[in-house]
Protein backbone atom coordinates (compact mmCIF):
# COMPACT_ATOMS: atom_id res chain seq x y z
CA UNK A 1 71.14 128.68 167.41
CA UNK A 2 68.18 129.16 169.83
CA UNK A 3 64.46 128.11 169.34
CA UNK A 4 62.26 130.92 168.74
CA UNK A 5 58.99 131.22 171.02
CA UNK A 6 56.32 130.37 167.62
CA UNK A 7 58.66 127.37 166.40
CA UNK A 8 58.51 126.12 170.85
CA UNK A 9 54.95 126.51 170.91
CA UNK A 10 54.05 124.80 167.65
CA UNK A 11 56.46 121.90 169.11
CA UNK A 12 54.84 121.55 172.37
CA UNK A 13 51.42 122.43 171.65
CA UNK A 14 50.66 121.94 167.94
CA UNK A 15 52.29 118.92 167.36
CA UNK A 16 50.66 116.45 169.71
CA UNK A 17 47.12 117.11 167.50
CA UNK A 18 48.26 116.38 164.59
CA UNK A 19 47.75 112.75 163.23
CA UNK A 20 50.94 111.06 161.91
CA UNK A 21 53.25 114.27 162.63
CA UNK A 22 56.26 112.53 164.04
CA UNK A 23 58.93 114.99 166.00
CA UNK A 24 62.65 114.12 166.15
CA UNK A 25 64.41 116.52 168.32
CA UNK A 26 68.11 117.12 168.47
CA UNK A 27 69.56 119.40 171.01
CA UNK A 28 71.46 122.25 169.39
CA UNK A 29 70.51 123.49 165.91
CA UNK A 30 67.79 124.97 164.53
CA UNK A 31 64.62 123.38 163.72
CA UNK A 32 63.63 121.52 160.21
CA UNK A 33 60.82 120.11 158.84
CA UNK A 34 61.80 117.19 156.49
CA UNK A 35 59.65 115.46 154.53
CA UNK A 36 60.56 111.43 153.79
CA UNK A 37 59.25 109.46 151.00
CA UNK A 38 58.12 106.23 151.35
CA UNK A 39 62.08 104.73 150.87
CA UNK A 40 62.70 107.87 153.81
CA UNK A 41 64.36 109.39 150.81
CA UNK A 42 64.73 113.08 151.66
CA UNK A 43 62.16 115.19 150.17
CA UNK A 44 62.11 118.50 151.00
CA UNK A 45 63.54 120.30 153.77
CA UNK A 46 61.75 123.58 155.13
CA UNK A 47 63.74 125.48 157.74
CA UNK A 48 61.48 126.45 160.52
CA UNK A 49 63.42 128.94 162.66
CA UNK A 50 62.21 131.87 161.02
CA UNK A 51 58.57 130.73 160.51
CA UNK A 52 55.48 131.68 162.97
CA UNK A 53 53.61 129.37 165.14
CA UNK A 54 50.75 130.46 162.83
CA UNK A 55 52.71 129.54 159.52
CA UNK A 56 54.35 126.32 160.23
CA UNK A 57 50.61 125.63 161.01
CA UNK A 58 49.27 126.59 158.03
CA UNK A 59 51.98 124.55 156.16
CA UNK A 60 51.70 121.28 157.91
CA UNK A 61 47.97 121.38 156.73
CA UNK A 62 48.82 122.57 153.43
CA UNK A 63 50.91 118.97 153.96
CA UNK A 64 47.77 116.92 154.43
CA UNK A 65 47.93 116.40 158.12
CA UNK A 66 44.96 116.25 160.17
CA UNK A 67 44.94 118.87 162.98
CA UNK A 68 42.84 117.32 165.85
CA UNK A 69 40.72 119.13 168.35
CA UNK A 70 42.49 117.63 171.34
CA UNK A 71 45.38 114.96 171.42
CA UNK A 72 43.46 112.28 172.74
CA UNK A 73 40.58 113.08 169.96
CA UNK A 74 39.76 110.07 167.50
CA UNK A 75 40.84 110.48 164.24
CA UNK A 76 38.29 109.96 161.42
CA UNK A 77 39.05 106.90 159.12
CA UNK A 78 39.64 108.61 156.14
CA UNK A 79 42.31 110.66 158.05
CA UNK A 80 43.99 107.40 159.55
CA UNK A 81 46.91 107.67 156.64
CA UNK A 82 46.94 111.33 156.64
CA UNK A 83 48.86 113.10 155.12
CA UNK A 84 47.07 111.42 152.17
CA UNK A 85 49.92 112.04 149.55
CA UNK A 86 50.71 109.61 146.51
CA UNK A 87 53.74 108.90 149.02
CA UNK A 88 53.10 107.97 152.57
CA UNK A 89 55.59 110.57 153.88
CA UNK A 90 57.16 111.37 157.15
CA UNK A 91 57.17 114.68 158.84
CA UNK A 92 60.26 114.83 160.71
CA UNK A 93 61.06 118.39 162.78
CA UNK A 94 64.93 117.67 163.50
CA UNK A 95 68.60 118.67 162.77
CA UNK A 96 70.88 117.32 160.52
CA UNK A 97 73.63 114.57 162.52
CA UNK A 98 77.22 115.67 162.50
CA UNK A 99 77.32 113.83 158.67
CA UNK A 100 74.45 115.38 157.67
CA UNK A 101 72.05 112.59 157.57
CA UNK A 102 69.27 111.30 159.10
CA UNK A 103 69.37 107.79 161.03
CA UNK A 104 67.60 105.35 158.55
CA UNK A 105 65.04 103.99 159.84
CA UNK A 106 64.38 100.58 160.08
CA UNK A 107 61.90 99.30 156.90
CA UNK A 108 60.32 95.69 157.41
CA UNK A 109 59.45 95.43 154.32
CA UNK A 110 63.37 95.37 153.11
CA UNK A 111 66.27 92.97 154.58
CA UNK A 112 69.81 94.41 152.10
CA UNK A 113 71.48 92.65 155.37
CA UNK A 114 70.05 88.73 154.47
């Protein structure tokens, strides 16, 4: 494994501008984009390693996400729940766990443990 140079400098300097575009990053394995439903059911998962800087770009915003000018820009209100998909997904640029799956994360809206 080994990050290539375009997948490091989308990570470092692509991903703080866009809006919503959460990174996960796990020592070791190659990049992946994963997309989460609304339940963080898995979606999709796009391998980035052997992607450009200027594609992985080009897909996020084919995703919906709003690309800001500069991180601390303001976003504009009707980008606030961009990506605007029927499903409020998750962009999540990680590797798979040792089991294969990703942490759940925690949803407020559902207690299975009361």
């Amino acid at each position: 494994a080994g990050h290539s140079p375009q997948v490091k400098a989308f990570v470092t300097q692509d991903i703080p501008l866009y809006h919503n575009l959460e990174m996960k990053h796990l020592p070791g394995a190659d990049p992946e984009l994963v997309l989460l439903g609304h339940r963080y059911e898995e979606l999709q998962r796009v391998p980035l390693s052997d992607m450009t800087r200027e594609e992985i770009n080009q897909l996020v915003q084919e995703l919906g996400f709003y690309r800001k000018e500069t991180p601390d820009a303001p976003v504009p209100e009707e980008f606030q729940f961009a990506p605007a998909k029927p499903l409020p997904t998750l962009l999540h640029l990680q590797v798979p766990t040792a089991d294969g799956k990703t942490p759940p994360k925690h949803d407020k809206e559902e207690h299975p443990d009361l």
